[in-house]
C-alpha atoms as a PDB file:
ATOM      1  CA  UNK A   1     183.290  -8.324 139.695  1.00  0.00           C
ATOM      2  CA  UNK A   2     182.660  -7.449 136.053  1.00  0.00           C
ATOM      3  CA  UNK A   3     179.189  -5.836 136.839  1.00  0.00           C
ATOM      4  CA  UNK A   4     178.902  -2.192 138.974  1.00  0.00           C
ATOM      5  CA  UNK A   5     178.420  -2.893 142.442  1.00  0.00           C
ATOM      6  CA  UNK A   6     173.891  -2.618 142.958  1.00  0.00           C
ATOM      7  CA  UNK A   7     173.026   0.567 143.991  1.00  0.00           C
ATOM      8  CA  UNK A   8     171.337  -0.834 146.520  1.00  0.00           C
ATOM      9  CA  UNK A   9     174.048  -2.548 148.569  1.00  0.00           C
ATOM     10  CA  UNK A  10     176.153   1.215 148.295  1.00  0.00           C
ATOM     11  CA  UNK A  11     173.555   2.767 149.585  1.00  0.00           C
ATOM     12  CA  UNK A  12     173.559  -0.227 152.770  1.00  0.00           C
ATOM     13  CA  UNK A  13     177.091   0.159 153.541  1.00  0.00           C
ATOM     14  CA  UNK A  14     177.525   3.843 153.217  1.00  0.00           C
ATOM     15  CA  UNK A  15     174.966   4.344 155.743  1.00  0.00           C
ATOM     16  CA  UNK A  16     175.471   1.316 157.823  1.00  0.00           C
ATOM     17  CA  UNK A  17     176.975   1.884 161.469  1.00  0.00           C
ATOM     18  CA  UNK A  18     177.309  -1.181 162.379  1.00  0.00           C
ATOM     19  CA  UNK A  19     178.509  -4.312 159.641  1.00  0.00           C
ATOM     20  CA  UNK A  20     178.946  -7.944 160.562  1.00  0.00           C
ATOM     21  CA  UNK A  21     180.309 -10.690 158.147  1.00  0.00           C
ATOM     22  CA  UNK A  22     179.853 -14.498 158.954  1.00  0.00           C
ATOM     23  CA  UNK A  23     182.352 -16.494 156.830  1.00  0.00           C
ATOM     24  CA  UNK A  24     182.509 -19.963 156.087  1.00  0.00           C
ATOM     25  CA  UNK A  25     185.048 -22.666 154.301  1.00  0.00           C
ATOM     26  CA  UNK A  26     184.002 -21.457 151.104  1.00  0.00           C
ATOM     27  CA  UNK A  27     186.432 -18.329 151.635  1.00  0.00           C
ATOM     28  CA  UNK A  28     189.594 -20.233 153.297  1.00  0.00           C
ATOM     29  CA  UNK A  29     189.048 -22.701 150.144  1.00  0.00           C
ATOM     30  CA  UNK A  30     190.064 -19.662 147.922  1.00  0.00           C
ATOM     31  CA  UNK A  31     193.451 -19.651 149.581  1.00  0.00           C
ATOM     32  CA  UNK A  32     193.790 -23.053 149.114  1.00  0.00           C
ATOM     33  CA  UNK A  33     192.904 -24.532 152.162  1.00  0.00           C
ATOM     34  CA  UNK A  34     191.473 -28.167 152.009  1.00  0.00           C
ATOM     35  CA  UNK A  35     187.800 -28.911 153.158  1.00  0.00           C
ATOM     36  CA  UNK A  36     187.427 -31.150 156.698  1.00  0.00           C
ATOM     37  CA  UNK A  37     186.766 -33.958 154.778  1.00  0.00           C
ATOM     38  CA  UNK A  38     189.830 -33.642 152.647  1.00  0.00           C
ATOM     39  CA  UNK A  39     191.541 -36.249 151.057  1.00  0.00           C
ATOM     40  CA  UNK A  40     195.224 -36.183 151.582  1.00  0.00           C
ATOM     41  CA  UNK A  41     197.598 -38.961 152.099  1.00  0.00           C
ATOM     42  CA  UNK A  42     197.118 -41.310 154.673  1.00  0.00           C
ATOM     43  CA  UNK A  43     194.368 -39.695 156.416  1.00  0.00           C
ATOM     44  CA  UNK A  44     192.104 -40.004 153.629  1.00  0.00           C
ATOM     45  CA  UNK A  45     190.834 -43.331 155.238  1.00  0.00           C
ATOM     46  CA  UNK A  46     189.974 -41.618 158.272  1.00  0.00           C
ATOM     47  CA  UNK A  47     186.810 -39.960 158.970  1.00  0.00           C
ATOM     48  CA  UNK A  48     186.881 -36.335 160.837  1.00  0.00           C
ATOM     49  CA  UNK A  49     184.328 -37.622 163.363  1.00  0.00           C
ATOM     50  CA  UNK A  50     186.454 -40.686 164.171  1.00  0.00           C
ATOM     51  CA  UNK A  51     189.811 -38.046 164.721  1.00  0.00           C
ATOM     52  CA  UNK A  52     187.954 -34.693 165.723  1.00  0.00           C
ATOM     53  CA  UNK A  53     186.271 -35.635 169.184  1.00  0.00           C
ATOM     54  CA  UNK A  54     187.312 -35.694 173.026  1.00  0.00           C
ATOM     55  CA  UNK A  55     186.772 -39.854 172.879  1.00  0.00           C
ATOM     56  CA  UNK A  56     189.434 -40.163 169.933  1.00  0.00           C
ATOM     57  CA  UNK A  57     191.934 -38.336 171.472  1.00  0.00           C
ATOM     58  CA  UNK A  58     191.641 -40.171 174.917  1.00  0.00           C
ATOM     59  CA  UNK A  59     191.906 -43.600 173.431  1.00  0.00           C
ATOM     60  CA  UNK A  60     195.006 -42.096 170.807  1.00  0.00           C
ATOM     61  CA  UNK A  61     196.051 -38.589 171.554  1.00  0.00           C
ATOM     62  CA  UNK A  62     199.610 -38.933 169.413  1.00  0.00           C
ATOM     63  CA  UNK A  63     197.464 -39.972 165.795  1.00  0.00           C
ATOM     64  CA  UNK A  64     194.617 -36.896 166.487  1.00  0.00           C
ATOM     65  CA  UNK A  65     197.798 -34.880 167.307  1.00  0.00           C
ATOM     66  CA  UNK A  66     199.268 -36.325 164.375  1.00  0.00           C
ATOM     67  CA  UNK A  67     196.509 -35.300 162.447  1.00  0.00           C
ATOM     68  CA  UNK A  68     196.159 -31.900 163.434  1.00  0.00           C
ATOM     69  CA  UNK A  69     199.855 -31.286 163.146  1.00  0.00           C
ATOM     70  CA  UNK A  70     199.326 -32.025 159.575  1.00  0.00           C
ATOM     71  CA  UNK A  71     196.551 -29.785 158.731  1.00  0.00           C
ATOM     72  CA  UNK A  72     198.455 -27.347 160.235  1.00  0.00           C
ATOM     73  CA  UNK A  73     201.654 -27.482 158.055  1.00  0.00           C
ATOM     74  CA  UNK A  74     198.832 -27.609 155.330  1.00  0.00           C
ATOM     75  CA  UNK A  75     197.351 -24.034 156.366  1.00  0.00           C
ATOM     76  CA  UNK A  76     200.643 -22.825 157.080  1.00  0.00           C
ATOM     77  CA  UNK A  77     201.648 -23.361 153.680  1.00  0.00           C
ATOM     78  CA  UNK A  78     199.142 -20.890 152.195  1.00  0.00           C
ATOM     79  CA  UNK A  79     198.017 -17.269 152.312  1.00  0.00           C
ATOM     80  CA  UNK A  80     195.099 -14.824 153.037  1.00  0.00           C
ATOM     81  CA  UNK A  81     193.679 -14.230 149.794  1.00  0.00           C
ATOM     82  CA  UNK A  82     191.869 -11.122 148.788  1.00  0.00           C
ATOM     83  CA  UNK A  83     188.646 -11.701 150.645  1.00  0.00           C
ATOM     84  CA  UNK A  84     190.095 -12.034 153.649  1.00  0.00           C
ATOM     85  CA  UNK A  85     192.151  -8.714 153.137  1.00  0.00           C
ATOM     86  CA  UNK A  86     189.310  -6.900 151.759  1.00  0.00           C
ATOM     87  CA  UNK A  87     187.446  -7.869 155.227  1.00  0.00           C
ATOM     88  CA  UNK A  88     190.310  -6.470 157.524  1.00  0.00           C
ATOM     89  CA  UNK A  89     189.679  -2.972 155.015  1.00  0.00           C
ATOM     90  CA  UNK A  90     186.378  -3.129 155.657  1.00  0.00           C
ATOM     91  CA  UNK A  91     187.345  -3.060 159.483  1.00  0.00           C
ATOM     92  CA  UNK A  92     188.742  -0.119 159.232  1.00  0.00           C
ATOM     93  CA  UNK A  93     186.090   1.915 157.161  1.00  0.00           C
ATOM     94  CA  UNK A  94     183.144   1.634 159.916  1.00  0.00           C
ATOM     95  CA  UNK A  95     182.486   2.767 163.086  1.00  0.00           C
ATOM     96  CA  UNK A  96     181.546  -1.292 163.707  1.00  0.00           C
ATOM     97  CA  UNK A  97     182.687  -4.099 162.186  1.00  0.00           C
ATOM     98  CA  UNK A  98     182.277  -7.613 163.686  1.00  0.00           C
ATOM     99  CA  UNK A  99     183.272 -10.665 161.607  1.00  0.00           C
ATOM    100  CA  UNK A 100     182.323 -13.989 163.097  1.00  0.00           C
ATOM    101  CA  UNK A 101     183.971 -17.184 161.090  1.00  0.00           C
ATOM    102  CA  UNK A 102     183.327 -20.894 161.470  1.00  0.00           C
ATOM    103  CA  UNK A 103     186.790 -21.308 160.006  1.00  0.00           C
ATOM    104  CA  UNK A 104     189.804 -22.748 162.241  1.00  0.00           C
ATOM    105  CA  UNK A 105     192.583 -21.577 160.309  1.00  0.00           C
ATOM    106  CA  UNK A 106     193.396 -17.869 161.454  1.00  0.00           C
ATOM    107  CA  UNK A 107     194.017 -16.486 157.964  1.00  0.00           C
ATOM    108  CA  UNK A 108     191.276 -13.984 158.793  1.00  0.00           C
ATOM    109  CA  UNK A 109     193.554 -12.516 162.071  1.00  0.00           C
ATOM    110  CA  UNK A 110     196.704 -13.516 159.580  1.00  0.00           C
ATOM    111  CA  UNK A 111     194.872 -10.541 156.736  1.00  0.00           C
ATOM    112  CA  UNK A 112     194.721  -7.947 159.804  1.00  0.00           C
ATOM    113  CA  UNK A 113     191.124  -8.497 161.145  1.00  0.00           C
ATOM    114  CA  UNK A 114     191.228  -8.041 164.630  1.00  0.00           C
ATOM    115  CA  UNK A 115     187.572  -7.961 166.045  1.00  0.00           C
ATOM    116  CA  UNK A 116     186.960 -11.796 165.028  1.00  0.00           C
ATOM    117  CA  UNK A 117     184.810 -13.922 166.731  1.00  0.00           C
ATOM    118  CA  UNK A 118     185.977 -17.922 166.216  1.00  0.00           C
ATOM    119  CA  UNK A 119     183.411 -19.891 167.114  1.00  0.00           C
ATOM    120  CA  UNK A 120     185.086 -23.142 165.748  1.00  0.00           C
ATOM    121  CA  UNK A 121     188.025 -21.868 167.700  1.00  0.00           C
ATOM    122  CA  UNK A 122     191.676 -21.693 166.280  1.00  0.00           C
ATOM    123  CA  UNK A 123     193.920 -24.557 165.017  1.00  0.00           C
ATOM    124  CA  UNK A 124     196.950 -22.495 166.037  1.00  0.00           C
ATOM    125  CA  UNK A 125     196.132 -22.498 169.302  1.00  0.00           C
ATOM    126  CA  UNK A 126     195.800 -25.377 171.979  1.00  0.00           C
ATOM    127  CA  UNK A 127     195.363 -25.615 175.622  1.00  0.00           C
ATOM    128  CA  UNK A 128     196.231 -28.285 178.589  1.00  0.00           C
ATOM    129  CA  UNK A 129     193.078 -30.754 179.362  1.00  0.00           C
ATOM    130  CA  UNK A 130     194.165 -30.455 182.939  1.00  0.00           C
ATOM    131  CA  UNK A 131     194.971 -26.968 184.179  1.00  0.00           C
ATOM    132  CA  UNK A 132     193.497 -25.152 181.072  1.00  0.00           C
ATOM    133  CA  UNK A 133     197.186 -23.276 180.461  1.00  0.00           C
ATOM    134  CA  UNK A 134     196.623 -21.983 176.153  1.00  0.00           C
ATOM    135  CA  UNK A 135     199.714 -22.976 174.142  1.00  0.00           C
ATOM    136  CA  UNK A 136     200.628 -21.229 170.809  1.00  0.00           C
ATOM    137  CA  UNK A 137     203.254 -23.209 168.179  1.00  0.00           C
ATOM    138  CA  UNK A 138     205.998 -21.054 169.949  1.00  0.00           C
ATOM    139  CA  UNK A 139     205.538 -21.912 173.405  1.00  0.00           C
ATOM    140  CA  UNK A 140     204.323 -25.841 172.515  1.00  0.00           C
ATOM    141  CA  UNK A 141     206.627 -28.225 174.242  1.00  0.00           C
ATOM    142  CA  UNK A 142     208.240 -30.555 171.352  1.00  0.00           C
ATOM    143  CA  UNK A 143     208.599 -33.747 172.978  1.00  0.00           C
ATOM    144  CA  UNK A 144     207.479 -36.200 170.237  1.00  0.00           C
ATOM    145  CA  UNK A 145     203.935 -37.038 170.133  1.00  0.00           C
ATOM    146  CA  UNK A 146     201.267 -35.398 171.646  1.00  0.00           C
ATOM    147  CA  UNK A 147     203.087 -32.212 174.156  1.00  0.00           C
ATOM    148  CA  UNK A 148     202.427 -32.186 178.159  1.00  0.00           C
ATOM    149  CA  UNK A 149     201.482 -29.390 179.295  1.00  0.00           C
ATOM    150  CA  UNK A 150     205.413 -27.873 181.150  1.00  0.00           C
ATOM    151  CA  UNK A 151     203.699 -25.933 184.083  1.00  0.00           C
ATOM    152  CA  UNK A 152     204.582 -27.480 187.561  1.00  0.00           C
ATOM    153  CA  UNK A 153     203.036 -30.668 188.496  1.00  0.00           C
ATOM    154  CA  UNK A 154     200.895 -30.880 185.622  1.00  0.00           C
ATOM    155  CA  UNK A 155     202.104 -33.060 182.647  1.00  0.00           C
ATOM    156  CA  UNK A 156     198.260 -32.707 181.410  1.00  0.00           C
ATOM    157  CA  UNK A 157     197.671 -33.429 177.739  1.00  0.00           C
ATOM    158  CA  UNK A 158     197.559 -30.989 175.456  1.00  0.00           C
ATOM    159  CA  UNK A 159     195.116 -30.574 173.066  1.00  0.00           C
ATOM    160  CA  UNK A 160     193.683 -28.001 170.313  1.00  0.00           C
ATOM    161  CA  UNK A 161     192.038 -25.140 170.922  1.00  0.00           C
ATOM    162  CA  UNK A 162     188.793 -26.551 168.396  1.00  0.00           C
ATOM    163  CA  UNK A 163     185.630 -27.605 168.921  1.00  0.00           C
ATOM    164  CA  UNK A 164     185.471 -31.063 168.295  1.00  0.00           C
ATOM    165  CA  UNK A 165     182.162 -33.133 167.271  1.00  0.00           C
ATOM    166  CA  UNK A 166     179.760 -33.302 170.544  1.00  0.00           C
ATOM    167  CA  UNK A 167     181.147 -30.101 172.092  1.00  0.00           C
ATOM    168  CA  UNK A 168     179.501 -26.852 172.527  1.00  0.00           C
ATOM    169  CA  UNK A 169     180.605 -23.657 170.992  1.00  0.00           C
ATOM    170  CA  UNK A 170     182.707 -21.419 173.721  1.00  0.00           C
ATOM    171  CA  UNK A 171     180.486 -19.254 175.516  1.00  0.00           C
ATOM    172  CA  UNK A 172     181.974 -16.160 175.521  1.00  0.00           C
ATOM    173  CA  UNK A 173     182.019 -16.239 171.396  1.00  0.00           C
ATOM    174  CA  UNK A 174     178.801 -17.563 170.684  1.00  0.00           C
ATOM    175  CA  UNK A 175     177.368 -14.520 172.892  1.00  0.00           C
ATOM    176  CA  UNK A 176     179.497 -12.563 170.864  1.00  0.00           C
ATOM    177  CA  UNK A 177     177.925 -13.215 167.882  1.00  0.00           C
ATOM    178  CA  UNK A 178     174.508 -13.454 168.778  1.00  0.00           C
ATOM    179  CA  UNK A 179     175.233  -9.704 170.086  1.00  0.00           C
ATOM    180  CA  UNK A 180     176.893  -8.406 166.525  1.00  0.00           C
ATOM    181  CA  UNK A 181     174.553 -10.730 164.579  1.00  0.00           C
ATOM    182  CA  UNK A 182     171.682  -8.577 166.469  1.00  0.00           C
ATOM    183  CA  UNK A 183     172.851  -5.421 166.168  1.00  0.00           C
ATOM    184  CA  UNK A 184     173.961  -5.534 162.414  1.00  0.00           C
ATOM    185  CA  UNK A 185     172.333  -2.826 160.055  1.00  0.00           C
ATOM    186  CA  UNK A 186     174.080  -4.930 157.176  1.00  0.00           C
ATOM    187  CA  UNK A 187     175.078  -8.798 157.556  1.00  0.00           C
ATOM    188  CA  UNK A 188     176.867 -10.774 155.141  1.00  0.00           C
ATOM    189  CA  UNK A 189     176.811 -14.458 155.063  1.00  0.00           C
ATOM    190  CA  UNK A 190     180.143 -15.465 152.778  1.00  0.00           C
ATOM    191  CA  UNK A 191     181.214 -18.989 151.586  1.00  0.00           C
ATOM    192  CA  UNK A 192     179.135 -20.834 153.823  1.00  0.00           C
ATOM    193  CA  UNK A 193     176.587 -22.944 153.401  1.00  0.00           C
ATOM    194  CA  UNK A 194     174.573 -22.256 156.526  1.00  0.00           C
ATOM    195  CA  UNK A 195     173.361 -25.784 157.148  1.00  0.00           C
ATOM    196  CA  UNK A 196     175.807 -26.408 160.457  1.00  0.00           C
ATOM    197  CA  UNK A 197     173.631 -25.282 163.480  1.00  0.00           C
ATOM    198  CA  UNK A 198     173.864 -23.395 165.925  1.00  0.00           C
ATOM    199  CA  UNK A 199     176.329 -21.348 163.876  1.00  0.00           C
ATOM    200  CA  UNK A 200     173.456 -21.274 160.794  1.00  0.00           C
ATOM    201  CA  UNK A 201     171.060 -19.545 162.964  1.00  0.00           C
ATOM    202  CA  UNK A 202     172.912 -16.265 163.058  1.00  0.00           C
ATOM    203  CA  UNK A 203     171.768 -15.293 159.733  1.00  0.00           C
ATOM    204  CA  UNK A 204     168.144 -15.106 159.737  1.00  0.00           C
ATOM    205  CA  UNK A 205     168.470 -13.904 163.757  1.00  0.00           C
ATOM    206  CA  UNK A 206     170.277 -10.633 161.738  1.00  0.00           C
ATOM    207  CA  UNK A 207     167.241 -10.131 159.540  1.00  0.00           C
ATOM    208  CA  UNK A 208     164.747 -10.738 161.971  1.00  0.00           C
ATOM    209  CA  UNK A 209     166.077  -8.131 164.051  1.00  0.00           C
ATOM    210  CA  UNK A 210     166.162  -5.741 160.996  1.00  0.00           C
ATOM    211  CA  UNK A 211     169.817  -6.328 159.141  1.00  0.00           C
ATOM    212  CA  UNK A 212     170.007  -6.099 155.488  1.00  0.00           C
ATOM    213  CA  UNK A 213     171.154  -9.690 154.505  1.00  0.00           C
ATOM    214  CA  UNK A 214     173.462 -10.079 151.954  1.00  0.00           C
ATOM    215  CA  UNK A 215     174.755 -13.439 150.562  1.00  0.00           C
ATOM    216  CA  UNK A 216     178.115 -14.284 148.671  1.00  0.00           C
ATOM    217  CA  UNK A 217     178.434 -17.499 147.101  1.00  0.00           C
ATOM    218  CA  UNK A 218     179.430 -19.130 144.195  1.00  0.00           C
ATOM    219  CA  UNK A 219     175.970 -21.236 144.225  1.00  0.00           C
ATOM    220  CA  UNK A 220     173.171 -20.673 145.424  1.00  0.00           C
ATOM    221  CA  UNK A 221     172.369 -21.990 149.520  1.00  0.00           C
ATOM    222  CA  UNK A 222     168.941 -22.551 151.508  1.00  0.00           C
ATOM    223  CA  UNK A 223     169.681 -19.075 152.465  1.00  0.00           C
ATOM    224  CA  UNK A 224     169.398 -17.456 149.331  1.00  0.00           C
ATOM    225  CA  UNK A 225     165.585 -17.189 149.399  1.00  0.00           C
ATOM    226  CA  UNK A 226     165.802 -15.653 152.595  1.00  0.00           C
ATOM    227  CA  UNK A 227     168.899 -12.901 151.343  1.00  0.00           C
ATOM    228  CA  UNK A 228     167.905  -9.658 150.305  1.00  0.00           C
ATOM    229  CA  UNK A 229     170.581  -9.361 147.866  1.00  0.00           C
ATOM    230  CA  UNK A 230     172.503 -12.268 146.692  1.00  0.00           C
ATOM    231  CA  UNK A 231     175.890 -12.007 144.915  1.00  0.00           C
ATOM    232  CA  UNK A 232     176.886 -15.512 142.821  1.00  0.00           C
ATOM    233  CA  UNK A 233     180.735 -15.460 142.517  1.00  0.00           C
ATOM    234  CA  UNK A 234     183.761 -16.061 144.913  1.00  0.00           C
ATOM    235  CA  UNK A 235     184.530 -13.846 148.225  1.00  0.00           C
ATOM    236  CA  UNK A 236     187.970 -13.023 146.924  1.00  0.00           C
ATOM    237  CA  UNK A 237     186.194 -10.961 143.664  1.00  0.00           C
ATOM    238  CA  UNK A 238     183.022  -9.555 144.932  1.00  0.00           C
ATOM    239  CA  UNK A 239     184.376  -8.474 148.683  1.00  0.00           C
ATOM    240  CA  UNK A 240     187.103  -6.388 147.492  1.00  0.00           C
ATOM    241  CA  UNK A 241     184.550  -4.778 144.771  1.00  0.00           C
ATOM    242  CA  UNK A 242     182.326  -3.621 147.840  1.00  0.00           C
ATOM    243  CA  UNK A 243     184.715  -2.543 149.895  1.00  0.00           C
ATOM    244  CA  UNK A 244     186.392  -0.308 147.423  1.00  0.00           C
ATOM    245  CA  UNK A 245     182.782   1.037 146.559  1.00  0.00           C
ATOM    246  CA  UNK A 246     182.834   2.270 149.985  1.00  0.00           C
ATOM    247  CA  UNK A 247     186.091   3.591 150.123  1.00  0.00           C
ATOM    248  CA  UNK A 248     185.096   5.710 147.381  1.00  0.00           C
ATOM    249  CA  UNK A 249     181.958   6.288 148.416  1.00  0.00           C
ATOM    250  CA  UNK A 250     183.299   7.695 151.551  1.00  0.00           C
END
């Protein structure tokens, strides 16, 4: 960031308590990581609705597998990037730090965050239809096509751990971040553009209940009116500036 850091959010950090940071695509695309609707290879004829939902995979579970598998080699391929780092800092400089991401691809856990709250869940996980049994890469069975799940008498299919189009966010994480989103004395909203609900509400429901809302984006979002300090520029420049203001600050 080539200006000084506003006054104003120094003041906000140094004496919040309790921070939460909402992230969006905007930050994994700073790493490199393709949008949803990307446009690689051969699945650039697909839609994501026609791939990313329970009905697709019924009808052909080895091409949504297929398709997952490569958007993981594609994430795999790349690297936190300094926004994400400077997040995991951050973690570590307050006595509360919650970040809640809509993104799938784990870089955030992958920089050294560890109170994260996925609500998209996490392409590097996956879980049997049937008995529910979670599966990382290292303990997927590699049978060609979409893996069965290996406990006894099962041979369920296995499937991401994402929400797909028509599902509801888990529980347990959505709670989650209605709680930090509530609690906040500063909230940032970062490389999002807030428009994907119910995820969008947790914003405003952070101001409302008396959080100092901070946007970073590189252009301006329908939540910018509502931000009481916006910062126009990418994650990876302006989140490391703030959180080395508050190191030194501190």
């Amino acid at each position: 960031m080539n200006s000084p850091l506003p006054e104003t959010l120094l003041s906000r950090l140094l004496g919040a308590e309790r921070i939460t940071v909402f992230t969006g695509a905007g930050v994994s695309a700073e790493s490199g990581v393709p949008t949803f609707r990307g446009n690689e290879g051969l699945w650039k004829k697909f839609k994501p609705e026609e791939l990313a939902n329970l009905s697709a995979f019924m009808k052909n579970p080895d091409l949504v597998w297929e398709w997952y598998e490569a958007r993981r080699r594609i994430i795999g391929s790349v690297q936190p990037n300094a926004g994400h780092r400077a997040l995991a800092d951050m973690e570590r400089l307050v006595s509360s730090c919650t970040l809640i991401t809509q993104n799938v691809d784990n870089l955030h856990r992958r920089a050294g965050s560890r109170n994260v709250v996925e609500l998209h869940g996490n392409i590097e996980r996956n879980y049997c239809l049937a008995c529910g049994a979670v599966y990382t890469g290292a303990d997927l069975p590699h049978t060609g096509g979409v893996p069965r799940c290996s406990r006894a008498g099962c041979n369920g299919l296995i499937r991401p751990d994402v929400v797909w189009f028509g599902e509801m966010l888990p529980e347990d994480e959505w709670e989650g971040a209605v709680r930090a989103s509530a609690s906040a004395d500063v909230f940032f909203s970062v490389g999002t553009s807030a428009v994907v609900y119910p995820a969008a509400s947790l914003p405003m429901m952070a101001k409302q209940q008396g959080a100092w809302l901070v946007e970073i984006n590189p252009e301006q979002t329908t939540l910018t009116p509502s931000a009481d300090l916006f910062l126009q520029g990418l994650s990876g420049e302006l989140l490391p500036s703030s959180v080395n203001a508050l190191k030194e600050g501190r």
